[in-house]
N, C-alpha and C. Protein backbone atom coordinates (compact mmCIF):
# COMPACT_ATOMS: atom_id res chain seq x y z
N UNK A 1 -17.08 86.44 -36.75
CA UNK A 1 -18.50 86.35 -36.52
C UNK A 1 -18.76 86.22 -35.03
N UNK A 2 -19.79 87.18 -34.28
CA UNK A 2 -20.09 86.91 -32.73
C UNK A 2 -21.43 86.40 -32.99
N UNK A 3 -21.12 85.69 -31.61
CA UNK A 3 -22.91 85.09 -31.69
C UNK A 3 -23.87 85.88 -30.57
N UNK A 4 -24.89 85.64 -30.88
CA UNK A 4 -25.80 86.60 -29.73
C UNK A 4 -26.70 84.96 -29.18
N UNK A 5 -26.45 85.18 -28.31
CA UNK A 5 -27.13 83.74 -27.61
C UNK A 5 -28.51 84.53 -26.83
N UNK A 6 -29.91 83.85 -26.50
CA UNK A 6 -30.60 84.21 -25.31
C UNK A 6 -30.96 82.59 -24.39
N UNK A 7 -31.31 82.70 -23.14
CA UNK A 7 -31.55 81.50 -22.95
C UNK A 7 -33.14 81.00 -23.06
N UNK A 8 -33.23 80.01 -23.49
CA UNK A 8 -34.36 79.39 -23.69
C UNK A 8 -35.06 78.63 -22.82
N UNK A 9 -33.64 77.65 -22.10
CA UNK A 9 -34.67 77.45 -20.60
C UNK A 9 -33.21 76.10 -19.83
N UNK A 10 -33.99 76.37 -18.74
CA UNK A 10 -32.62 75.47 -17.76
C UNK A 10 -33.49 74.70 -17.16
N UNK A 11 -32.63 73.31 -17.44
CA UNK A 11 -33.23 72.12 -16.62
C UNK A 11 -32.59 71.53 -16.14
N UNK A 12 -33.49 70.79 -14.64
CA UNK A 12 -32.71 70.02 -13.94
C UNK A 12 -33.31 68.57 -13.91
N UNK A 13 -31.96 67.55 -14.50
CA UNK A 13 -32.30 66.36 -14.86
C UNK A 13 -31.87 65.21 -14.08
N UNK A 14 -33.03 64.59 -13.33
CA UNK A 14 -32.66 63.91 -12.27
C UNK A 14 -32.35 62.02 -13.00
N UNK A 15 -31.21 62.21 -12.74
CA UNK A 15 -30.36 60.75 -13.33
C UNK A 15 -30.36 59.40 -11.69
N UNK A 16 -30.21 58.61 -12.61
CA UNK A 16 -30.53 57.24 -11.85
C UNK A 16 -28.92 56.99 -12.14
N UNK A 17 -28.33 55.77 -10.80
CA UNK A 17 -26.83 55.08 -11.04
C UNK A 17 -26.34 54.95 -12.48
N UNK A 18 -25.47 55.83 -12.41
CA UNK A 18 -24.51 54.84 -13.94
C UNK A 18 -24.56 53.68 -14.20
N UNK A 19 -24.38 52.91 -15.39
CA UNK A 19 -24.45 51.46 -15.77
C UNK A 19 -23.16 51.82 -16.62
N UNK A 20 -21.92 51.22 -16.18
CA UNK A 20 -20.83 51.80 -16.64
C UNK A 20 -20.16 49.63 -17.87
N UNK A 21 -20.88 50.09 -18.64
CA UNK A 21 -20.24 49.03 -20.01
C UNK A 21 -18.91 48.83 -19.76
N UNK A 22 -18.13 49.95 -19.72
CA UNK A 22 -16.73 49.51 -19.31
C UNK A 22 -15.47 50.11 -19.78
N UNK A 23 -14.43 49.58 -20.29
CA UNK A 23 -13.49 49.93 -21.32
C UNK A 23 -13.62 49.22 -22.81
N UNK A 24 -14.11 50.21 -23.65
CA UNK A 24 -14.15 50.15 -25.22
C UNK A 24 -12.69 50.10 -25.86
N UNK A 25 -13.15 49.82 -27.07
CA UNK A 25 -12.00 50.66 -28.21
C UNK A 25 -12.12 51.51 -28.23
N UNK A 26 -12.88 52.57 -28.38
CA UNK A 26 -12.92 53.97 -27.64
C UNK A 26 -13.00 54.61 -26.73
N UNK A 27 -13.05 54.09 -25.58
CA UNK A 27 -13.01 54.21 -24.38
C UNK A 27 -13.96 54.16 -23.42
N UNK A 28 -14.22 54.48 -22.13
CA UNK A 28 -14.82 53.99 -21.04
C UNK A 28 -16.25 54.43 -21.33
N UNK A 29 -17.19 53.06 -21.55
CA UNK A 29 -18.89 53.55 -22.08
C UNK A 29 -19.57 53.34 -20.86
N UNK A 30 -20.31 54.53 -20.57
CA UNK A 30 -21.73 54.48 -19.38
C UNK A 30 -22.58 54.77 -19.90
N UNK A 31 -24.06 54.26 -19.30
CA UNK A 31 -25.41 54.55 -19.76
C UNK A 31 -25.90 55.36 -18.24
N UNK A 32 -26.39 56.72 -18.60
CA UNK A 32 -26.85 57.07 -17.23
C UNK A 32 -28.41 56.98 -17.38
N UNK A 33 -29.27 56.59 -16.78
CA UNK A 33 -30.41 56.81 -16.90
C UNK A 33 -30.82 57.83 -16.55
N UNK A 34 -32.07 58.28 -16.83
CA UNK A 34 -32.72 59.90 -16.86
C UNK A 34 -34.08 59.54 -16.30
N UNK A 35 -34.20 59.55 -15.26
CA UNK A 35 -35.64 58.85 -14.57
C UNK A 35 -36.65 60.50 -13.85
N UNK A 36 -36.44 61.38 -14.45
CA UNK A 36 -37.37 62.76 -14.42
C UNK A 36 -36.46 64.01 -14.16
N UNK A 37 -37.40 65.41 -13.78
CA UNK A 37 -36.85 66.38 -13.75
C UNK A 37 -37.98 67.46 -14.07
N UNK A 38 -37.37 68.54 -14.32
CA UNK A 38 -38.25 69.63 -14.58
C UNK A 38 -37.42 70.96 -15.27
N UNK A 39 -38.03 71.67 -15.98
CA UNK A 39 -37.55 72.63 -17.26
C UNK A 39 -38.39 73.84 -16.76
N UNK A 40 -38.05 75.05 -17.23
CA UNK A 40 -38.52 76.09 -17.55
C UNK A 40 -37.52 77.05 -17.90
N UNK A 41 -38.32 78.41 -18.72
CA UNK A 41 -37.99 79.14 -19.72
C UNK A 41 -38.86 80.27 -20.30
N UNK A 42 -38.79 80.84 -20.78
CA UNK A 42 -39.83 82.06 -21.15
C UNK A 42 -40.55 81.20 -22.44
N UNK A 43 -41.76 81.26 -22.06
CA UNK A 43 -42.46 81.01 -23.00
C UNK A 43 -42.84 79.41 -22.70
N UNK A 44 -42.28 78.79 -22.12
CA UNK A 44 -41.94 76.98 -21.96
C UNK A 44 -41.74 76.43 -20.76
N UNK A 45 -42.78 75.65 -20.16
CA UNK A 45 -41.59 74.97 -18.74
C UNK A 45 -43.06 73.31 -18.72
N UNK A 46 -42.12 72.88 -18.07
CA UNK A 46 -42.81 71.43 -17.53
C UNK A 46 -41.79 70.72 -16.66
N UNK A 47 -42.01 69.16 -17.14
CA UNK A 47 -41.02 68.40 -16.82
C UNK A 47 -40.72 67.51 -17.34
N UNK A 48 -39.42 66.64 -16.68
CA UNK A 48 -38.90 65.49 -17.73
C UNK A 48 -38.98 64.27 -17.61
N UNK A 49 -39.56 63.64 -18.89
CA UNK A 49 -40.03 62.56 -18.31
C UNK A 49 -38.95 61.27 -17.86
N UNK A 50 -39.32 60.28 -17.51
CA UNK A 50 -38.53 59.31 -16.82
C UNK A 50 -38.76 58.22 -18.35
N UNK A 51 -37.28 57.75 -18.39
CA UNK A 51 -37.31 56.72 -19.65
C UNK A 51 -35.84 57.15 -20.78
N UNK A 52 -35.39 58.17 -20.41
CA UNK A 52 -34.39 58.48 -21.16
C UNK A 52 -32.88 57.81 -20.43
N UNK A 53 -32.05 58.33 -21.33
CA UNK A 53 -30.55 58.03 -21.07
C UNK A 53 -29.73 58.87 -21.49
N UNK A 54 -28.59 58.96 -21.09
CA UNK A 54 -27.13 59.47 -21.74
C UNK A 54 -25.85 58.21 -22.18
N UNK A 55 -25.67 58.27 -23.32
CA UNK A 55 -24.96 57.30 -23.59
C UNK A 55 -23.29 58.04 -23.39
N UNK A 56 -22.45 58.25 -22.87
CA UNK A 56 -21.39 58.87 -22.50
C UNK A 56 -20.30 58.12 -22.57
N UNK A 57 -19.60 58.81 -22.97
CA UNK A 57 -17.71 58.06 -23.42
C UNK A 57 -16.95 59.22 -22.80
N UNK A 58 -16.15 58.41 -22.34
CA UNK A 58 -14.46 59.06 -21.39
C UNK A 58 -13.30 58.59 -22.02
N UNK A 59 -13.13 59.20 -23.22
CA UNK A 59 -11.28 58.68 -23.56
C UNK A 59 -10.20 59.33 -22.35
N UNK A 60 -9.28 58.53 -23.18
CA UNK A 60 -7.40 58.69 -22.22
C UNK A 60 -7.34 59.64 -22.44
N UNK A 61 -7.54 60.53 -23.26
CA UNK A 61 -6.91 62.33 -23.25
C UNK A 61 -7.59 62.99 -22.65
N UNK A 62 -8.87 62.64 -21.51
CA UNK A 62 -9.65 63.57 -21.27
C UNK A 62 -10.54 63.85 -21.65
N UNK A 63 -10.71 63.82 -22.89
CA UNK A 63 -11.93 64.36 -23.46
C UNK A 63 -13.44 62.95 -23.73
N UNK A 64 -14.54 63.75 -23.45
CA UNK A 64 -15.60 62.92 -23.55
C UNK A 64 -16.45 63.01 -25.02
N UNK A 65 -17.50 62.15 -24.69
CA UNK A 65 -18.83 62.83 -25.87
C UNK A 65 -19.84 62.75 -24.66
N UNK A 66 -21.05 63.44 -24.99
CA UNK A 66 -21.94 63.21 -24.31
C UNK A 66 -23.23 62.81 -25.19
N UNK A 67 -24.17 62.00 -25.06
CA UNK A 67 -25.43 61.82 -26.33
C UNK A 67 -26.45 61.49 -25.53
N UNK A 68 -27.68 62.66 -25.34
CA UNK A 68 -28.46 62.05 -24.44
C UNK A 68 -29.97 62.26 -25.41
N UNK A 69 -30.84 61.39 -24.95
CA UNK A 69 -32.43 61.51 -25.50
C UNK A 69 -32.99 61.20 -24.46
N UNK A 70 -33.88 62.26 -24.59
CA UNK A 70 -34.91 61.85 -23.63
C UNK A 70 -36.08 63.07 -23.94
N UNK A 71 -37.04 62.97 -23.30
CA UNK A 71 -38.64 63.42 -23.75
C UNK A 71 -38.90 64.78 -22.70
N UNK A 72 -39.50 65.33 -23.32
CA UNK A 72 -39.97 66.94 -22.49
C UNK A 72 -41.51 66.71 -22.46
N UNK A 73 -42.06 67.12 -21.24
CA UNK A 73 -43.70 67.25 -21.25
C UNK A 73 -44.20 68.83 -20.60
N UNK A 74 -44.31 69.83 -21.91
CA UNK A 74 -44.86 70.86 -20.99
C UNK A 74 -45.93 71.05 -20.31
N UNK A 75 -46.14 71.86 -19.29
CA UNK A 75 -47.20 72.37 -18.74
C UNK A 75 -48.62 72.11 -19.33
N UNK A 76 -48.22 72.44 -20.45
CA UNK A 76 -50.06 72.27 -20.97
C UNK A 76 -50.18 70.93 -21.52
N UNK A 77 -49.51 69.69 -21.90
CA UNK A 77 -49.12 68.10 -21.88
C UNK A 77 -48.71 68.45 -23.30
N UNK A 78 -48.04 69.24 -24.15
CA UNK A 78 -47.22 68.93 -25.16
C UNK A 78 -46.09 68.09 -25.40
N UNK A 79 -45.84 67.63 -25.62
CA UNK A 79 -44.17 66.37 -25.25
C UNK A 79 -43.20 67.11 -26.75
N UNK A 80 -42.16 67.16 -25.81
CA UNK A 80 -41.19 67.64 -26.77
C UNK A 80 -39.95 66.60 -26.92
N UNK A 81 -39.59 65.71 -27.82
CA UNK A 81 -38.04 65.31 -27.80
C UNK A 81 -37.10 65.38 -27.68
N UNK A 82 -35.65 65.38 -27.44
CA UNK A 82 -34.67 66.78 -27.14
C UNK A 82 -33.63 64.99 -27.56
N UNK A 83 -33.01 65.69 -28.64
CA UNK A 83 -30.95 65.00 -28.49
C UNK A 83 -29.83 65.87 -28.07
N UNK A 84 -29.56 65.43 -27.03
CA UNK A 84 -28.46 66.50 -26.66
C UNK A 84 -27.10 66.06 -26.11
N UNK A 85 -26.32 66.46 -27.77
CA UNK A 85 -24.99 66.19 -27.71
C UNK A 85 -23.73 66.77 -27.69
N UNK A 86 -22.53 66.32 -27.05
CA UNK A 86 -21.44 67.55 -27.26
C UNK A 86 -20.44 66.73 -26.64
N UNK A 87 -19.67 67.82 -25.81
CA UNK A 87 -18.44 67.21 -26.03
C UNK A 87 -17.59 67.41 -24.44
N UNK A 88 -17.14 66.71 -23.30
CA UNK A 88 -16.56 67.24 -22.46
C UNK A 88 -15.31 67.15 -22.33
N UNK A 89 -14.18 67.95 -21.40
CA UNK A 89 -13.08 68.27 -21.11
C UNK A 89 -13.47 67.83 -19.64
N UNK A 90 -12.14 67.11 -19.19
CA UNK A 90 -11.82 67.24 -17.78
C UNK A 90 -9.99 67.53 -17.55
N UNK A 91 -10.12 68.85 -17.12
CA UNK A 91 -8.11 69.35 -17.69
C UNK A 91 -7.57 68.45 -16.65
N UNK A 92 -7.99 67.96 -15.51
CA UNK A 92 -6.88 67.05 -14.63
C UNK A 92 -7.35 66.00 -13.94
N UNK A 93 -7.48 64.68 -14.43
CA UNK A 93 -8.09 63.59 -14.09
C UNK A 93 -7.49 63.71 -12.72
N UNK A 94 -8.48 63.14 -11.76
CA UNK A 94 -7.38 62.20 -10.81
C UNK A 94 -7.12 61.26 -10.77
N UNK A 95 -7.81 60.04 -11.35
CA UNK A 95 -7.54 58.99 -12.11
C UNK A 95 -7.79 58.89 -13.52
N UNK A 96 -7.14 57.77 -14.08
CA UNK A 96 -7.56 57.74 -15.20
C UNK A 96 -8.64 57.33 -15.74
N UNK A 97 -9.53 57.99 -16.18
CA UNK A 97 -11.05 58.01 -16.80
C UNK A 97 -11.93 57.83 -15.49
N UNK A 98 -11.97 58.56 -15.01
CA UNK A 98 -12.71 58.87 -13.72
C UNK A 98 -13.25 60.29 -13.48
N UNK A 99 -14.23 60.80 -13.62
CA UNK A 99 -14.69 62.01 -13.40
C UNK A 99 -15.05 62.17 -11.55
N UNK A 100 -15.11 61.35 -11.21
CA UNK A 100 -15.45 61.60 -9.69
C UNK A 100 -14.04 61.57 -9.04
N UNK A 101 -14.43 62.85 -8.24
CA UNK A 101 -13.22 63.57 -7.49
C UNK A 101 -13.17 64.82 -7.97
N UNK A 102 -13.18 65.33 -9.44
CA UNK A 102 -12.81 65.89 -10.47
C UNK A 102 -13.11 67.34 -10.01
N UNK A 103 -12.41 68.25 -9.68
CA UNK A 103 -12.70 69.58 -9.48
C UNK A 103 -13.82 69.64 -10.26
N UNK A 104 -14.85 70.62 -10.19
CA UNK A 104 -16.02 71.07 -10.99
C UNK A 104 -16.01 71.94 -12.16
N UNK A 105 -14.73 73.38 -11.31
CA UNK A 105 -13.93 74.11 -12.12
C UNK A 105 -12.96 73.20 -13.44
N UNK A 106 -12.63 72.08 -13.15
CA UNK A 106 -11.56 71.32 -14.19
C UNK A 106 -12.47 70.43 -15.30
N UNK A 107 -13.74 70.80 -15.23
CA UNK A 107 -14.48 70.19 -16.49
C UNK A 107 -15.77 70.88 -16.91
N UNK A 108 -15.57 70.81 -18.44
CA UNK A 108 -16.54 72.03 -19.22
C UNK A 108 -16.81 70.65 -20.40
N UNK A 109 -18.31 71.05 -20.32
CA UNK A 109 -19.23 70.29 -21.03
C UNK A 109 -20.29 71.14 -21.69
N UNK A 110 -20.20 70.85 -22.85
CA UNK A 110 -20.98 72.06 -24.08
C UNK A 110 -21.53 71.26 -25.02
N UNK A 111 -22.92 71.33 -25.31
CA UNK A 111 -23.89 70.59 -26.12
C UNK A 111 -24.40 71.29 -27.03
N UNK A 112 -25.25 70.49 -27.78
CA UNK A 112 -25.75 71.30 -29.33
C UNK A 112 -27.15 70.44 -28.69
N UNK A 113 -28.03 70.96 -27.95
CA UNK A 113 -29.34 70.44 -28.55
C UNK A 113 -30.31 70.23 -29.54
N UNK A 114 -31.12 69.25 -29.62
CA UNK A 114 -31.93 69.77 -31.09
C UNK A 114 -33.36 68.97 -30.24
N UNK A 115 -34.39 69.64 -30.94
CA UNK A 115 -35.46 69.26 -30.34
C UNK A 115 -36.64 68.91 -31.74
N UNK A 116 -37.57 67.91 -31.18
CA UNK A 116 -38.62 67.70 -32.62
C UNK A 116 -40.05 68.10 -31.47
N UNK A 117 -40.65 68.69 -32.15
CA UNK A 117 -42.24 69.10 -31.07
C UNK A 117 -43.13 69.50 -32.74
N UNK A 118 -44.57 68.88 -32.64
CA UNK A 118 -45.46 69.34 -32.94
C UNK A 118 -46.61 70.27 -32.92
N UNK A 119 -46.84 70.86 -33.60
CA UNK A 119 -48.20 71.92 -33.36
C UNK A 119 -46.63 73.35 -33.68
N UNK A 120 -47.91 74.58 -33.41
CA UNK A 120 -47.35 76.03 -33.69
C UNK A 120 -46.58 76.60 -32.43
N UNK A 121 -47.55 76.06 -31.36
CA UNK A 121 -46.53 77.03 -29.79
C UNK A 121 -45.35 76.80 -29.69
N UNK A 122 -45.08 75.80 -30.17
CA UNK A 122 -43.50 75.57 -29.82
C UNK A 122 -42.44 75.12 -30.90
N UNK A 123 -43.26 75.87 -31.88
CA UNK A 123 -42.22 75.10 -33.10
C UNK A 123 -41.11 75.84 -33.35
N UNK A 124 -40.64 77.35 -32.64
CA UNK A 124 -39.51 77.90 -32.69
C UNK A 124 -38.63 76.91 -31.85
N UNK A 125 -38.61 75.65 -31.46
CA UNK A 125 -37.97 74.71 -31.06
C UNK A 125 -37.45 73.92 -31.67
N UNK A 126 -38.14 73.97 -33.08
CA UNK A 126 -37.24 73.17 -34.21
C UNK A 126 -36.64 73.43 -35.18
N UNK A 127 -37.05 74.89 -35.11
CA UNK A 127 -36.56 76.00 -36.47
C UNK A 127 -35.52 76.98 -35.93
N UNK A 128 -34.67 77.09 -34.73
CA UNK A 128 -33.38 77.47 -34.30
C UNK A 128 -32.47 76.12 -33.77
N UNK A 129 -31.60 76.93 -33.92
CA UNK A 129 -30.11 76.38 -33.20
C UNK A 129 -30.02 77.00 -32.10
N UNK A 130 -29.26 76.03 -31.33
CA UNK A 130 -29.14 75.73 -30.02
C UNK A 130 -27.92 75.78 -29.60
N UNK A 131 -27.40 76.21 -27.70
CA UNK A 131 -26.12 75.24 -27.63
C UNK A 131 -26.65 75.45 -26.15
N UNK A 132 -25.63 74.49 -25.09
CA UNK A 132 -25.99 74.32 -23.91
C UNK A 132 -24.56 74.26 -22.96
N UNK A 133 -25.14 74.08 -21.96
CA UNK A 133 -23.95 73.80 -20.92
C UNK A 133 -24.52 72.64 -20.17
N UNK A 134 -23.61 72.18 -19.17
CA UNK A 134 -23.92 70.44 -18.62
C UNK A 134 -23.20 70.75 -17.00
N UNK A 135 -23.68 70.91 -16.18
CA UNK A 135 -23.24 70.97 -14.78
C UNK A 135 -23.32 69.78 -14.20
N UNK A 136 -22.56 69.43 -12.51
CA UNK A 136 -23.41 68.78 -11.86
C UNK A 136 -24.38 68.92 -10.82
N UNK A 137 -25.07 68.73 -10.74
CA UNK A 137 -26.75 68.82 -9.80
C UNK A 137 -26.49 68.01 -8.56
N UNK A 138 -27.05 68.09 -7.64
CA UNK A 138 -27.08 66.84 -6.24
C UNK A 138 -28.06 65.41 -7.13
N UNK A 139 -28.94 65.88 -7.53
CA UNK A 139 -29.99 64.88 -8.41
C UNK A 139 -29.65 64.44 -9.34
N UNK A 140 -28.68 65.06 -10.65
CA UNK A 140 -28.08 64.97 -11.76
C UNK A 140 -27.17 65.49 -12.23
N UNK A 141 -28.12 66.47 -13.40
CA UNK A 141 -27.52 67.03 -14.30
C UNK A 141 -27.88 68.57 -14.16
N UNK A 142 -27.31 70.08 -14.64
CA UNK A 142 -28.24 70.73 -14.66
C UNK A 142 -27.94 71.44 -15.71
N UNK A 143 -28.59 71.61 -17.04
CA UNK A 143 -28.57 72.15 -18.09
C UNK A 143 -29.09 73.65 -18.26
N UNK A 144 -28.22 74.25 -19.39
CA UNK A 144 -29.16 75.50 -19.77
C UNK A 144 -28.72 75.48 -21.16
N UNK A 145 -29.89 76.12 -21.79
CA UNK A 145 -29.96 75.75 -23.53
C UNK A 145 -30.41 77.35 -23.60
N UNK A 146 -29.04 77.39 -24.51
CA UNK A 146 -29.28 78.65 -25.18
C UNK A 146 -29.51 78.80 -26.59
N UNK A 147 -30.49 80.00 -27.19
CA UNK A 147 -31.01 79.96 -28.39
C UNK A 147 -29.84 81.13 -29.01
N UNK A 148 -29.37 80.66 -30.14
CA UNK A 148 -28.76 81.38 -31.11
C UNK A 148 -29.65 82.27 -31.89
N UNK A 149 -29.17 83.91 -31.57
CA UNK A 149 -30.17 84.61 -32.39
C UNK A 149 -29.16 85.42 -33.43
């Protein structure tokens, strides 16, 4: 089965200091805060509001989760919800559970968004599937969410 992806829209999500919880039983927990930003896309753009988080885990093998919520406000003041979760790789720590330093090339981060919005303009936002990518930004984060067609 191939998939036909289009993109739906890329945002850049401006994050506040880590609040790093620590070492878990599952491993190293941070809260990043999500204190604004801005989106656009065909058909869709605004910005993001300030009040969200990413709740993020770094196990010993490398591999992460990522789980973030936070709120969309388009252009015309619609507010959209967004959970956006997945999963990262970093192939060569330089320390252990440390992403800073980390080549950019040596870590791939891939999300499943899902979004809840009311009314008709934007309800093809809740009635497809999604997937995304997770960069880093000078400000944050910088996402692009692609629609599965």
């Amino acid at each position: 089965m191939d998939f036909r992806t289009e993109l739906a829209m890329k945002l850049i999500v401006y994050c506040d200091q880590e609040l790093e919880i620590g070492q878990t039983y599952t491993g190293v927990r941070r809260v990043v805060p999500i204190i604004g930003g801005t989106f656009e896309g065909p058909g869709v753009n605004g910005i993001v509001l300030p009040g969200g988080a990413d709740w993020n885990l770094t196990r010993s093998d490398g591999t992460g989760e990522v789980w973030a919520r936070y709120t969309l406000q388009a252009n015309d003041g619609a507010l959209i919800s967004v959970i956006n979760q997945g999963k990262s790789y970093i192939k060569s720590l330089t320390k252990k559970n440390d992403k800073m330093g980390t080549p950019e090339e040596d870590v791939y981060i891939y999300t499943t968004p899902s979004f809840e919005v009311s009314g008709e303009k934007y309800s093809w936002l809740n009635t497809n599937m999604f997937i995304g990518t997770l960069e880093p930004h000078p400000k944050g984060v910088q996402l692009h969410f692609f629609r599965i067609v």
